[in-house]
Protein backbone atom coordinates (compact mmCIF):
# COMPACT_ATOMS: atom_id res chain seq x y z
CA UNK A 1 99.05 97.34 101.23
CA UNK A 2 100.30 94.47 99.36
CA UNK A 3 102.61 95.10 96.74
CA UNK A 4 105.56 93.41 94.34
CA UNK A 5 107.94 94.60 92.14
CA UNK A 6 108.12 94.91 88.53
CA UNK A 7 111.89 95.01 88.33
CA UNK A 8 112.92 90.83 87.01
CA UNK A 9 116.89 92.02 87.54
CA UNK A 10 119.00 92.90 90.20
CA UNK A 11 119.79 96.20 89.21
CA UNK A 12 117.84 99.70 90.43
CA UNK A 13 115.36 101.23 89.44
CA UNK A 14 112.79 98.61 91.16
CA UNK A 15 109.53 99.73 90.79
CA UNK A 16 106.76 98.58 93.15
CA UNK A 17 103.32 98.19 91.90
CA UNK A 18 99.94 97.57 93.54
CA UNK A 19 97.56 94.69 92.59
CA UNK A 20 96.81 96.06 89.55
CA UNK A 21 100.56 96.67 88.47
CA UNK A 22 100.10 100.59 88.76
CA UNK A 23 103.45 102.25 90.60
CA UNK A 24 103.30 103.22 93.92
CA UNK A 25 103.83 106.50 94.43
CA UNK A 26 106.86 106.70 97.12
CA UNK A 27 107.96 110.41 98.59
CA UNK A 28 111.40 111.54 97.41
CA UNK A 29 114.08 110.69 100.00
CA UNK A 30 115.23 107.64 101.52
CA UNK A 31 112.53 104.99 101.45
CA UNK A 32 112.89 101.78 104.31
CA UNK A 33 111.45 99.16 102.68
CA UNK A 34 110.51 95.52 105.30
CA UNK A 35 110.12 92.27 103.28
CA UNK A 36 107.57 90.92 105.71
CA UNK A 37 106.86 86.78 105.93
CA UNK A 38 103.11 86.75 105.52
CA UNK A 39 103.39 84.29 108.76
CA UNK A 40 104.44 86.60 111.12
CA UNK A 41 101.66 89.06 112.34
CA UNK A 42 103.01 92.55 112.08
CA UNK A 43 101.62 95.62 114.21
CA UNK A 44 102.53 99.11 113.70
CA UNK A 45 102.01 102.64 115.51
């Protein structure tokens, strides 16, 4: 899923939105976000 924020300062609450700019939903809790080079091939399990 690609995805940017909507947030232009430094300061919380960052919002992430899809391509569309609709929020994405994210579970209450802690949330581990990975800034990701688009270079570098990533593989998950």
């Amino acid at each position: 899923m690609s995805v940017r924020t909507r947030n232009g300062e430094r300061r919380p609450p960052t919002v992430f939105v899809d391509e569309n700019g609709d929020p994405v939903p994210l579970n209450p809790g802690q949330t581990w976000i990975h800034l990701v080079n688009e270079e570098i091939a990533v593989t998950y399990r």
